[in-house]
Protein backbone atom coordinates (compact mmCIF):
# COMPACT_ATOMS: atom_id res chain seq x y z
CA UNK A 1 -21.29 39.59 -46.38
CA UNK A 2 -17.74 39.86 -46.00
CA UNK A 3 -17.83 42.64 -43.72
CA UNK A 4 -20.65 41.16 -41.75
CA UNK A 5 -17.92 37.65 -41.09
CA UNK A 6 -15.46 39.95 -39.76
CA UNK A 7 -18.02 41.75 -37.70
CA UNK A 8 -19.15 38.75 -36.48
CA UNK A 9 -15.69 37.49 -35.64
CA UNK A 10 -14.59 40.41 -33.37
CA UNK A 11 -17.43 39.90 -31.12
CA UNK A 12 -16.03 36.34 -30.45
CA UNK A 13 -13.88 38.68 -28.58
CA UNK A 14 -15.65 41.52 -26.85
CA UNK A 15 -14.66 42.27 -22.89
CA UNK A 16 -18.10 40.39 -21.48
CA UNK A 17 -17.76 37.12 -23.16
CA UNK A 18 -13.80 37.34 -22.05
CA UNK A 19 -15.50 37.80 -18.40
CA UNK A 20 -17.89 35.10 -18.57
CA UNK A 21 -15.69 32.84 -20.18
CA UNK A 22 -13.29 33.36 -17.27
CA UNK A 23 -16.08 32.79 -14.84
CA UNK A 24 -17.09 29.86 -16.17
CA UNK A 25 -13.55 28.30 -16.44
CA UNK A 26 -12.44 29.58 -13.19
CA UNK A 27 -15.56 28.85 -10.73
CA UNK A 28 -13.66 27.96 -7.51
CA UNK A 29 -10.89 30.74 -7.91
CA UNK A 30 -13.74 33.61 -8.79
CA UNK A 31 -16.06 32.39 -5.67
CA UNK A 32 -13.65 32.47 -2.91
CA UNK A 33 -12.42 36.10 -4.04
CA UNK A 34 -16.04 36.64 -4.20
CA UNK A 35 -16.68 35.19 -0.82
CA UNK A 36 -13.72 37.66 0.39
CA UNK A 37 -14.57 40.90 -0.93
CA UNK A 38 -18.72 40.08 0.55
CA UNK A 39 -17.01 39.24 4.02
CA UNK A 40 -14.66 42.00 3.37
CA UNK A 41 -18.13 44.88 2.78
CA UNK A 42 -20.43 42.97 5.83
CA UNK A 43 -17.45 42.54 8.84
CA UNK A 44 -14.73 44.87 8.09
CA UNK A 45 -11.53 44.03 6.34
CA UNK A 46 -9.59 44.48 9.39
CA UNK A 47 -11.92 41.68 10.77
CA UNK A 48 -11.81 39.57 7.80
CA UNK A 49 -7.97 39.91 8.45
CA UNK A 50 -7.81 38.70 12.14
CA UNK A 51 -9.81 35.88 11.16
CA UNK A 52 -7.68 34.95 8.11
CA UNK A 53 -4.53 35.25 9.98
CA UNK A 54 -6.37 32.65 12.54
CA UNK A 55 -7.26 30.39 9.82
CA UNK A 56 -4.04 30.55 8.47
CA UNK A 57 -2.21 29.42 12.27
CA UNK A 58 -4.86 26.71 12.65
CA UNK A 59 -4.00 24.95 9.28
CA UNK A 60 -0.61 25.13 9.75
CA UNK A 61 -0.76 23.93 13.19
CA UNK A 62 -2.85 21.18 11.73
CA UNK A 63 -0.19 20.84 8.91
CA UNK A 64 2.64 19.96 11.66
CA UNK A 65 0.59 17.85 13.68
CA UNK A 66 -0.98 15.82 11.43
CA UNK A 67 0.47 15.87 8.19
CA UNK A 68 -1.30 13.47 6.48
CA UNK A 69 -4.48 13.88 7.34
CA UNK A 70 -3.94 17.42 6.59
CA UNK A 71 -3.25 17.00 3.15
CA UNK A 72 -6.10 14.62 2.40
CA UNK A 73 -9.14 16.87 3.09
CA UNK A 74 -7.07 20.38 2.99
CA UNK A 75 -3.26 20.27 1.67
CA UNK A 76 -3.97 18.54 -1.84
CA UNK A 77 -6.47 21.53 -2.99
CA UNK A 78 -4.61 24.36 -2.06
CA UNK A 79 -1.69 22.81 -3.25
CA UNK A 80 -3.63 22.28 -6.45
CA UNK A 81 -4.36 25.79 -6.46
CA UNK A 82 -0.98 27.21 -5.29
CA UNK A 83 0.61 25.30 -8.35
CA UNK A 84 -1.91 26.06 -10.66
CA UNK A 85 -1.48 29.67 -10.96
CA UNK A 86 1.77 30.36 -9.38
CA UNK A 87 3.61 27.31 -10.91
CA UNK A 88 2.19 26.49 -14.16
CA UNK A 89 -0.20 29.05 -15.56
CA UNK A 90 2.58 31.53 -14.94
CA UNK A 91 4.89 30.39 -17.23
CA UNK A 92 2.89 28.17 -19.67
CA UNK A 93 3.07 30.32 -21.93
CA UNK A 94 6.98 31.04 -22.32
CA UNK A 95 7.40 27.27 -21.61
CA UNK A 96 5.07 26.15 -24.36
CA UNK A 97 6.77 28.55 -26.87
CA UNK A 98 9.97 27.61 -26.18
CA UNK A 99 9.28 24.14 -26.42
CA UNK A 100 8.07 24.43 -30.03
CA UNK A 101 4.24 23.36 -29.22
CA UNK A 102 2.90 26.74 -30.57
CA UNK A 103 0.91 27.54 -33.63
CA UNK A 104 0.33 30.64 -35.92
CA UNK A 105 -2.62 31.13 -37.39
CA UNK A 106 -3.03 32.42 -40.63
CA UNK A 107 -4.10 36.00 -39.27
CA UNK A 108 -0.62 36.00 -37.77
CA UNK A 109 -2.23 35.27 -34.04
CA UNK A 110 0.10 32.70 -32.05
CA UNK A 111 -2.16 29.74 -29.97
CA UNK A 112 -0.79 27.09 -27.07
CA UNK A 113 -2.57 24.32 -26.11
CA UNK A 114 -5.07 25.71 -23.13
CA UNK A 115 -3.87 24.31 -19.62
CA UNK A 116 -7.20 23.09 -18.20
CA UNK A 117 -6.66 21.81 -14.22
CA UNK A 118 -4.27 20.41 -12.01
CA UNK A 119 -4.53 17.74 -9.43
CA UNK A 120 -1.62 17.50 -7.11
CA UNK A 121 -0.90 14.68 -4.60
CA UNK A 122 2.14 14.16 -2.42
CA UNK A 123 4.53 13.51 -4.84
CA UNK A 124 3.06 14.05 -8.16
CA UNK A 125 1.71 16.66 -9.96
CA UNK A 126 -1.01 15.89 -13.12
CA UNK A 127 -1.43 19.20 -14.99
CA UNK A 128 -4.85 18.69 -17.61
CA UNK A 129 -4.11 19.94 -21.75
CA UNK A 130 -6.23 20.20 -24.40
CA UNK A 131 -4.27 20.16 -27.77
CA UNK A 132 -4.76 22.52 -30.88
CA UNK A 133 -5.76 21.56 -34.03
CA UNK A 134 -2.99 19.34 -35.89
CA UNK A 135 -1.34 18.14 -32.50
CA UNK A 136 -0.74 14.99 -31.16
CA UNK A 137 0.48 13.44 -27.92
CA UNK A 138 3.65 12.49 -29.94
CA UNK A 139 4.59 16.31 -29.95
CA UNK A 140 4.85 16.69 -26.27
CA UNK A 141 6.47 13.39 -26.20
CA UNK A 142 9.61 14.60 -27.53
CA UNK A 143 10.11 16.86 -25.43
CA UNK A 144 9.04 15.91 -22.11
CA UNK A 145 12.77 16.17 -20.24
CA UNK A 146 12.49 20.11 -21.73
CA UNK A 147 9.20 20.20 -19.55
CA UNK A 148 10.81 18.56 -16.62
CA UNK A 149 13.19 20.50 -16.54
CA UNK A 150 11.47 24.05 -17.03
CA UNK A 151 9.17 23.08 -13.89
CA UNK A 152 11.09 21.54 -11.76
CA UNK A 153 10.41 18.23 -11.67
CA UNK A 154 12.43 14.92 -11.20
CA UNK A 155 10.71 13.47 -14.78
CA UNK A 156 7.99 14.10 -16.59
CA UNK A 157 5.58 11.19 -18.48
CA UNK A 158 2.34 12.01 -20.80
CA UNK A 159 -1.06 9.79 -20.41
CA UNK A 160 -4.11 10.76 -23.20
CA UNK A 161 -7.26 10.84 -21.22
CA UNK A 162 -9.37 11.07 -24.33
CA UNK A 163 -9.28 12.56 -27.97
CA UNK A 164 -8.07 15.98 -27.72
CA UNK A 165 -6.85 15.91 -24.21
CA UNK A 166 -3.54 14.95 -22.57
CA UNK A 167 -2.40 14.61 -18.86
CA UNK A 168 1.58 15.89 -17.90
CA UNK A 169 2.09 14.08 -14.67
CA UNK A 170 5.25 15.43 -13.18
CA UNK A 171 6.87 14.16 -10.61
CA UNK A 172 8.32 16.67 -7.70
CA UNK A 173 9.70 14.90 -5.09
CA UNK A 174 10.43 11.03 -3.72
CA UNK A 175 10.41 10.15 -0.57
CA UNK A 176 12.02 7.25 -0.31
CA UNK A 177 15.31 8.15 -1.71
CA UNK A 178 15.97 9.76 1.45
CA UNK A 179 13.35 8.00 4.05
CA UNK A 180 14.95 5.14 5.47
CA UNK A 181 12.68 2.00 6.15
CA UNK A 182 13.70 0.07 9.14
CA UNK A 183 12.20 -3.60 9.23
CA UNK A 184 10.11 -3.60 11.99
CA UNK A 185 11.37 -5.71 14.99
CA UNK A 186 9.35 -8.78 15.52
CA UNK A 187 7.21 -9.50 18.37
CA UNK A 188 7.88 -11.92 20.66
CA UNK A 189 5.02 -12.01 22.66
CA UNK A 190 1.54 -13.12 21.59
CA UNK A 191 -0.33 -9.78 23.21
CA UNK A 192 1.62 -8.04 20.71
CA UNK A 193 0.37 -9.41 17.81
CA UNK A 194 -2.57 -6.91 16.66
CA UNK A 195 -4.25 -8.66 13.21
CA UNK A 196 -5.92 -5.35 12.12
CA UNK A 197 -2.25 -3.82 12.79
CA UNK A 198 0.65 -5.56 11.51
CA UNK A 199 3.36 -3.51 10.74
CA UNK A 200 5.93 -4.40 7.60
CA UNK A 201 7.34 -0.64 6.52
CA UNK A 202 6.63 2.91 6.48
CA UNK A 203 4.22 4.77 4.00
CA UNK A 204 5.08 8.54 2.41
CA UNK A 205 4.75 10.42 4.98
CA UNK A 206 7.34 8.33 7.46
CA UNK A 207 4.27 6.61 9.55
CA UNK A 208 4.25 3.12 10.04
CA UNK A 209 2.40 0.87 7.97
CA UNK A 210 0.91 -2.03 8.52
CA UNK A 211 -1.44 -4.67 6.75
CA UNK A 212 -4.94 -5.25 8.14
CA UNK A 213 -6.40 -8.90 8.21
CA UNK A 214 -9.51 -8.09 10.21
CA UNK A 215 -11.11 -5.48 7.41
CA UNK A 216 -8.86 -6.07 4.87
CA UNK A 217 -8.93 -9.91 4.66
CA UNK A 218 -7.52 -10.90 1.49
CA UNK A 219 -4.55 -9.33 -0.54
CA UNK A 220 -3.70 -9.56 -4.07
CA UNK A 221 0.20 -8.13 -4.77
CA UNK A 222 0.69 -7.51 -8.30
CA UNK A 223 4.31 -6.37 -9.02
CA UNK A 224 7.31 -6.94 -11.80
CA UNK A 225 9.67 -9.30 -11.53
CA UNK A 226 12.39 -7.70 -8.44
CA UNK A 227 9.26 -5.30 -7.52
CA UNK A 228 9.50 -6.57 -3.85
CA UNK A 229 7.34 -9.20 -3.39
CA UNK A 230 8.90 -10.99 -1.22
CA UNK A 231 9.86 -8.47 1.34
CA UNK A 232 5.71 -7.82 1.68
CA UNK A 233 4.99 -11.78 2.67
CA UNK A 234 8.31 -12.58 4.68
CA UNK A 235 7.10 -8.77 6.59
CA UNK A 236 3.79 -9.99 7.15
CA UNK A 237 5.22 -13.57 8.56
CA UNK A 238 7.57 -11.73 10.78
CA UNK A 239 4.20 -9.50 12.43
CA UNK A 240 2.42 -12.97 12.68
CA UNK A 241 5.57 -15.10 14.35
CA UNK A 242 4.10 -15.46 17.95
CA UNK A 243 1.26 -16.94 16.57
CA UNK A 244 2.97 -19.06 14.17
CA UNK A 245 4.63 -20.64 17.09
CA UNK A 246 1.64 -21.07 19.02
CA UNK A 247 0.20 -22.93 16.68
CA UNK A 248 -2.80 -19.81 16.52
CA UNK A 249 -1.74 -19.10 12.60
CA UNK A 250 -1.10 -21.89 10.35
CA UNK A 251 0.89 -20.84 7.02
CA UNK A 252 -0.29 -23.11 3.80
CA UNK A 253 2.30 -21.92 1.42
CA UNK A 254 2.21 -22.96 -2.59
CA UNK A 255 5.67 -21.70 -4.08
CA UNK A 256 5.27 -23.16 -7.78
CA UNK A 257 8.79 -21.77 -8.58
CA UNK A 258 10.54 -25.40 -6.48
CA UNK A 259 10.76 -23.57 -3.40
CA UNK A 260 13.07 -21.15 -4.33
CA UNK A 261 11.21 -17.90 -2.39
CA UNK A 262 9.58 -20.17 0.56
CA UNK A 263 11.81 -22.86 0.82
CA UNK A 264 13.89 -21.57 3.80
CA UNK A 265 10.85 -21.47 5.90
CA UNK A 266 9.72 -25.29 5.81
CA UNK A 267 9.89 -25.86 8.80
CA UNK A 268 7.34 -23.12 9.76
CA UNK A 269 4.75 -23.98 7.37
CA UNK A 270 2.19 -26.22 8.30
CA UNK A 271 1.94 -27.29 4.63
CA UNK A 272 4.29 -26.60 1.86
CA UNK A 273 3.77 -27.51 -2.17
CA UNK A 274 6.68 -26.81 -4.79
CA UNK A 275 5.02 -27.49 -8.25
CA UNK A 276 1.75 -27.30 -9.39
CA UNK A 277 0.41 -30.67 -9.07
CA UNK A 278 1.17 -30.54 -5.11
CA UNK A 279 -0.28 -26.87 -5.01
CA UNK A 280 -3.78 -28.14 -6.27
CA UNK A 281 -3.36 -31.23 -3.49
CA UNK A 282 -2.80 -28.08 -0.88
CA UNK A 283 -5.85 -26.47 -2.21
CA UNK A 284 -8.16 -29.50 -1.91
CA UNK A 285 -6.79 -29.87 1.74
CA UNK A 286 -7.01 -26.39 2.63
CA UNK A 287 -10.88 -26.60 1.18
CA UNK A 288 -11.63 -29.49 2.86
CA UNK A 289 -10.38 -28.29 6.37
CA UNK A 290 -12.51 -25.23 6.33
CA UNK A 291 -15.68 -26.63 5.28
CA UNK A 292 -15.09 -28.86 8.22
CA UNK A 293 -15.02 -26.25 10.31
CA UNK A 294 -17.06 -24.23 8.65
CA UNK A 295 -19.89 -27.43 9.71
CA UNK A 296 -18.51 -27.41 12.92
CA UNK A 297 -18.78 -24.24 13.80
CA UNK A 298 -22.61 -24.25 12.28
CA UNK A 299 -23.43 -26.80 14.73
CA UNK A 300 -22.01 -25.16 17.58
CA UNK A 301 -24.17 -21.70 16.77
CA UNK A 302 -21.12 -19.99 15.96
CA UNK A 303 -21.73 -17.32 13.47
CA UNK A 304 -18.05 -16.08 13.34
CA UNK A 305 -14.53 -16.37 14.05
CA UNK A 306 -12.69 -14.78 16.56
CA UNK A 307 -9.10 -13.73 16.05
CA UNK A 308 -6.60 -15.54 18.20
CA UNK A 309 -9.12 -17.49 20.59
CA UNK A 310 -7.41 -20.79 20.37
CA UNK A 311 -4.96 -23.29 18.45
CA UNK A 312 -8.56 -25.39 18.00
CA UNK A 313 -9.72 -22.74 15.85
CA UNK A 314 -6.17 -20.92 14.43
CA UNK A 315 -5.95 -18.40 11.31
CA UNK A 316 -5.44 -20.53 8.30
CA UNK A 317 -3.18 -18.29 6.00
CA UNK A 318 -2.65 -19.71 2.16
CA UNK A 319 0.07 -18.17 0.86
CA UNK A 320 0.26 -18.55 -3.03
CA UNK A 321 4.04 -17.00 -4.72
CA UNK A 322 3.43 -16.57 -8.42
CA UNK A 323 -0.50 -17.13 -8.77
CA UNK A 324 -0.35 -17.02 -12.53
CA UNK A 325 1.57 -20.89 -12.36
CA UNK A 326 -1.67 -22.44 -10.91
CA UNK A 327 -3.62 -20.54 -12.66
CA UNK A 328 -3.08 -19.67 -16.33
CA UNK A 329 0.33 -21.74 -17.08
CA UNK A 330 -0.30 -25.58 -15.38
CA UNK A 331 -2.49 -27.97 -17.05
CA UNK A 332 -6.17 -26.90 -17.99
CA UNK A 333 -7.27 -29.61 -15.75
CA UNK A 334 -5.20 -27.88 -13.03
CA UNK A 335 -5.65 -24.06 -13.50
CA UNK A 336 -9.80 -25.66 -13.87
CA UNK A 337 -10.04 -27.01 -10.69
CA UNK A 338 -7.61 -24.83 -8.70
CA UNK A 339 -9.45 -21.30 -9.55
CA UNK A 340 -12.79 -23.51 -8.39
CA UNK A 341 -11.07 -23.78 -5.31
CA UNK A 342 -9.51 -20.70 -5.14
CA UNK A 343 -12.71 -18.94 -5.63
CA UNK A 344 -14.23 -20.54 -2.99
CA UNK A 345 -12.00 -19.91 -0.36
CA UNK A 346 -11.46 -16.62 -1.25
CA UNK A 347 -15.69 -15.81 -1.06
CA UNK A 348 -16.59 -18.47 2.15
CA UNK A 349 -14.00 -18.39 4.42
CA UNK A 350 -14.12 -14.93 6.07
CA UNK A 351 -15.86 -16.13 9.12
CA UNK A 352 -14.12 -19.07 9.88
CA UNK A 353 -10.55 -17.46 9.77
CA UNK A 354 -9.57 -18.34 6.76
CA UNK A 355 -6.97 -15.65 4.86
CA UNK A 356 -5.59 -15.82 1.65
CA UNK A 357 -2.53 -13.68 0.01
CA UNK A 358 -1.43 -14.19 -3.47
CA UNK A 359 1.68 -12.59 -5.64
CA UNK A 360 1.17 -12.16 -9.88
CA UNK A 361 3.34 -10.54 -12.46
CA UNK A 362 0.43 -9.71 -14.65
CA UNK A 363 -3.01 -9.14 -12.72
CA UNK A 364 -5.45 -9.45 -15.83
CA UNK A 365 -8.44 -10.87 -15.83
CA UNK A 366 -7.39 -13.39 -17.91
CA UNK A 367 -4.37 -14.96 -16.11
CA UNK A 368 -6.50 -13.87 -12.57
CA UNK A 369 -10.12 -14.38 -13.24
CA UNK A 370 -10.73 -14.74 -9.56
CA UNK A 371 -9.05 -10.99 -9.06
CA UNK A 372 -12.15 -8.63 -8.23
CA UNK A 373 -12.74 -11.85 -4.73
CA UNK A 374 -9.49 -9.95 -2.90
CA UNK A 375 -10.36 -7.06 -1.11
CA UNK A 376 -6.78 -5.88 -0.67
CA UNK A 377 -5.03 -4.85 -3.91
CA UNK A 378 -1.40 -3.75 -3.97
CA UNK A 379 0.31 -2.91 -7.39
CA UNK A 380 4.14 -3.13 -7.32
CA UNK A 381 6.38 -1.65 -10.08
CA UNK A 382 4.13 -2.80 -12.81
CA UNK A 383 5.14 -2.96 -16.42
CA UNK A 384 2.02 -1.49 -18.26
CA UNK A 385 0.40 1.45 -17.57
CA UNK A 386 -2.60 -0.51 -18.16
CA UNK A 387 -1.71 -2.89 -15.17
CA UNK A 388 -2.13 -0.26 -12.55
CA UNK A 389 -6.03 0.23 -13.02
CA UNK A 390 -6.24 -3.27 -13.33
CA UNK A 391 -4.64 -3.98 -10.01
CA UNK A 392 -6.10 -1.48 -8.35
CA UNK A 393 -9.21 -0.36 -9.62
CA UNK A 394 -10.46 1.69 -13.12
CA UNK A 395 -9.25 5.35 -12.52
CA UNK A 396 -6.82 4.82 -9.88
CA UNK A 397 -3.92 5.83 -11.35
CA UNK A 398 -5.51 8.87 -12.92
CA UNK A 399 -5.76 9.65 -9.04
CA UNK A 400 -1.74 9.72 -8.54
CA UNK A 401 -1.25 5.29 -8.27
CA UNK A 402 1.69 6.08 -10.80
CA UNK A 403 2.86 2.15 -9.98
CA UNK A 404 4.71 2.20 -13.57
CA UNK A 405 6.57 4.50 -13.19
CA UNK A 406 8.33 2.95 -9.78
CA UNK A 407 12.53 2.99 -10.38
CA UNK A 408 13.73 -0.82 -10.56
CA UNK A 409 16.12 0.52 -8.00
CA UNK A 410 13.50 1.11 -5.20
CA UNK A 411 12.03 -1.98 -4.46
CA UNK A 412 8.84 -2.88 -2.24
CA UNK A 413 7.70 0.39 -2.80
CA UNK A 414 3.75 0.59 -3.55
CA UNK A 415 0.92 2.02 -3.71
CA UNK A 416 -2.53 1.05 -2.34
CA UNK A 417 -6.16 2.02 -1.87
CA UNK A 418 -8.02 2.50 1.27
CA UNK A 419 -11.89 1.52 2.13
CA UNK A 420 -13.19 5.30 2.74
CA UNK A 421 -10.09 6.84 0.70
CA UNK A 422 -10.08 7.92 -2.81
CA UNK A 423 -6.77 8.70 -3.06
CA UNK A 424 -3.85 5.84 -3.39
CA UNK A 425 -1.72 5.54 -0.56
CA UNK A 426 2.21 4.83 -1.44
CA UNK A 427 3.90 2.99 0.56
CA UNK A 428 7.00 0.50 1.08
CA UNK A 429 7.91 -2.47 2.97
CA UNK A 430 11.39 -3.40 4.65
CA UNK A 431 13.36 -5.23 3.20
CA UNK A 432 13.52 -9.06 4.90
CA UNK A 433 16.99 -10.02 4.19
CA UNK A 434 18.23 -14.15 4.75
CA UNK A 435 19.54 -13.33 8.18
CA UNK A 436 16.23 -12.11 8.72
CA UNK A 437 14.27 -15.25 7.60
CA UNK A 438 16.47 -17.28 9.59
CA UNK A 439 15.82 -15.33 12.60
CA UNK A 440 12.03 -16.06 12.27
CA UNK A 441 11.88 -19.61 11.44
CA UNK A 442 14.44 -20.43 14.23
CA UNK A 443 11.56 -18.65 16.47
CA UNK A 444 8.75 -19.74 15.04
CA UNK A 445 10.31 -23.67 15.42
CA UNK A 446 11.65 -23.42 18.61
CA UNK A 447 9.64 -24.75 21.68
CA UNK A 448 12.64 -25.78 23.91
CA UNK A 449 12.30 -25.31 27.95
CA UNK A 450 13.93 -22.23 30.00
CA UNK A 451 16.15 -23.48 33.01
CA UNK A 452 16.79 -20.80 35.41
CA UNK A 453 19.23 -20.78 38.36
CA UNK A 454 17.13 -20.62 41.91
CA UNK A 455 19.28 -19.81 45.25
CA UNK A 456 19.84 -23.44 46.98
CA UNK A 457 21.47 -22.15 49.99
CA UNK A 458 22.17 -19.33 52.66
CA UNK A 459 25.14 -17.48 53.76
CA UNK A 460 23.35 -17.40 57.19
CA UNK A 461 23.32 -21.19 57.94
CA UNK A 462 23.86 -22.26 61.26
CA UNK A 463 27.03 -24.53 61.82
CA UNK A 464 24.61 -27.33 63.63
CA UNK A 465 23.10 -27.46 60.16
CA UNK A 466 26.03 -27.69 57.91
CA UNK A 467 26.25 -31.61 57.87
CA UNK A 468 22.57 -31.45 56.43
CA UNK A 469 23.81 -28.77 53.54
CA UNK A 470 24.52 -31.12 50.49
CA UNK A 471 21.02 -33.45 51.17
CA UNK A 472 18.94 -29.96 51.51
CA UNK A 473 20.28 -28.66 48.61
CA UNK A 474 19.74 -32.06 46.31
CA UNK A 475 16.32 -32.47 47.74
CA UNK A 476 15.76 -28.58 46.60
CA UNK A 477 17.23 -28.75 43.19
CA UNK A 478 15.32 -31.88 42.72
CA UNK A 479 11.68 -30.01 43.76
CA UNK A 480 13.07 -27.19 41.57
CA UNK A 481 13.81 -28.72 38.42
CA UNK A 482 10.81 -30.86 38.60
CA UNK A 483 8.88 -27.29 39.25
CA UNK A 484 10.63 -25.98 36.04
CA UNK A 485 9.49 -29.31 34.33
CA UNK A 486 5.85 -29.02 34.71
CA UNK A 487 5.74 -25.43 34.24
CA UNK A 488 3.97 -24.50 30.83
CA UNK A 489 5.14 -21.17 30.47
CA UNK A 490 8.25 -20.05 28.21
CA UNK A 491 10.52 -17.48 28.62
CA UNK A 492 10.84 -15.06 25.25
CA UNK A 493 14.43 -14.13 26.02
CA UNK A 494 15.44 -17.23 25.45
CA UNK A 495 15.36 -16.85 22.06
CA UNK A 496 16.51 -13.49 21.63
CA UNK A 497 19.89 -14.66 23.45
């Protein structure tokens, strides 16, 4: 019986099940070199070649081009790939042993913990591990910074995926360390304002980025405390100023905090509520207003909303700083009525141009109930690990949305999903700073007139006509100032001088 154990031990081992095993592991690395050597017997190496080399200049002419596209459908696999076996399969082993994390049997045979996949995105890398026997997550823990540092990477953090298994996400580069984000200027024309395009930063590949309030409608930002908040709505109030002064956006702002983060801008805002007692008044306002027009629309036959037709129907934007205050931490009769509210603007008021954006510290489900009604999430530097999935959707950060891991010393930096995109987008906004602020509300609040100087005489007048001079010239500086008077239409430089 002994013999027959041992017998039956070695053939664990024998050449074919080492094949197979292989296969089965490896099925995307065995078919394409099984795809190339078939090609290679039916057209010819040489062939195969040519058409390689081909491949090879269309991809990376795609790669300059088009960068990000690029590595969404191509770049992110074979980078995947690339790293997989040239980067970390190639020197697990010495790595692992030298870290300490491997194990001798007790026939004297040494064992790491098997490196299962890799998933690579534009600044991360998330390499798959399945633990021995006797391990825990606690022993690659302590020596993450060893890991780091063997690979490469700017830090290393550990997330268990389930019993058994572990995730080393590794970060290789950051962009925005050495990307500079420019606020974007401000329009000052209402043709430029674009509501599916308005622009408040740059994402990680150095295109703009802009918010969308045609598709995206409603946006949730759930950040830290110094995560950036603020530079995201003061951006998006910046895109929206021409309309702001036109009276074809009107800002309903609740800043539960006194004013402290919207109180510069009063002036702007068609309504404005401090504490949480006025913020629930706002709300029932707000409510009211749009099912008003919601009823007058219906009797008109208008099915929707159009952006920017007129100031008779404007885009009514509720702003809400800390949404936790009127939710979770007022009065119960408050936080009650106001997520009734809430709920209901945030689920009837698409078509009649109503928008809502809202800022929380902690985007449960508790403190947030209404959170799965905006169809815009954005998670800030987050505290919790936990709070990223939440924000953003289960799985999302096992997809790269590493939003804990954010420095404190970067700011407005984010990530986001996409309808039609998988994969989180990171991005970051400007930063609005009080000079900035100032510049908007002074154009958002200013209506005055433009005077400009007209020609009220010629250097070709005839001397017979020189007594008549000074009553020509008052009669045409009266017609012109009274032209300038009834003229409706302003002058943008004005304000920009």
């Amino acid at each position: 019986m002994r013999e027959t154990r041992v017998n039956a031990g070695d053939t664990e081992r024998t050449p074919a099940r080492v094949v197979l095993r292989f296969l089965a592991r490896h099925p995307r690395s065995v078919g394409s070199l099984a795809a190339v050597g078939i090609t290679g017997c039916y057209i010819g190496f040489h062939t195969m070649l040519i058409g390689a080399g081909l491949a090879a200049v269309a991809g990376a002419s795609w790669a300059v081009l088009d960068r990000p596209t690029f590595d969404r459908f191509a770049g992110r696999l074979l980078r995947a790939w690339w790293r997989r076996w040239l980067t970390y399969h190639r020197k697990w082993q010495r790595v692992i042993f030298s870290c300490g994390l491997v194990q001798s049997s007790p026939k004297g045979e040494s064992r790491a913990p098997r490196l299962l996949a890799v998933r690579s995105s534009w600044c991360w890398d998330s390499v798959r591990v399945r633990l021995l026997d006797g391990q825990t997550p606690a022993d690659f823990e302590g020596v993450l910074d060893r890991l780091a540092s063997a690979y490469r990477a700017r830090r290393a953090t550990l997330r268990t995926l389930k019993p058994h298994v572990i995730s080393l996400d590794f970060q290789k580069k950051e962009p925005f360390e050495v990307l500079l984000t420019p606020l974007p200027e401000m329009p000052r024309e209402e043709s430029a304002v674009d509501l599916s395009r308005l622009p408040i930063g740059q994402d990680e590949y150095g295109r703009e980025f802009a918010l969308n309030f045609v598709d995206g409608l409603h946006h949730l930002l759930a950040g830290a405390p110094g995560a950036g908040k603020g530079s995201w709505m003061w951006g998006l109030l910046r895109a929206l100023a021409p309309w702001i002064r036109s009276g074809r956006v009107r800002l309903w702002v609740i800043d539960p905090k006194g004013g402290m983060e919207f109180g510069q801008g009063e002036g702007m805002f068609h309504r404005l509520a401090t504490d949480d007692t006025s913020g629930l008044d706002l709300a029932r306002e707000y409510v009211d207003t749009l099912d008003e027009r919601k009823e007058t629309m219906g009797r008109q036959g208008r099915r929707n909303w159009t952006p920017g037709d007129s100031a008779e129907y404007p885009l009514d934007l509720l702003v809400i700083d800390e949404l936790a205050s009127m939710t979770e931490y007022a009065d119960r009769d408050i936080t009650r009525e106001f997520e009734r509210l809430l709920s209901k603007a945030l689920a009837q008021f698409r078509a009649v141009g109503g928008r809502v954006v809202g800022a929380t510290q902690e985007p449960t489900k508790d403190v947030i109930p209404m959170r799965g009604l905006f169809p815009t999430k954005v998670a800030l530097r987050l505290e919790e690990a936990s709070y990223v999935d939440m924000a953003l959707g289960e799985g999302v950060r096992d997809r790269g949305a590493f939003a804990d891991q954010i420095p404190d010393y970067m700011p407005g930096v984010a990530y986001l999903t996409r309808e039609g995109h998988r994969e989180p987008l990171r991005v970051r906004a400007a930063y609005t700073t009080d000079d900035d602020i100032t510049e908007l509300v002074r154009f958002a609040t200013s209506h005055d007139a433009t005077v400009l100087d007209f020609p009220t005489g010629t250097d070709s007048a005839d001397s017979a006509e020189a007594a008549d001079t000074e009553q020509t010239e008052t009669e045409t500086d009266s017609l012109d100032v009274e032209y300038i008077e009834d003229d409706g239409d302003e002058d943008e430089d004005f304000d920009a001088a």
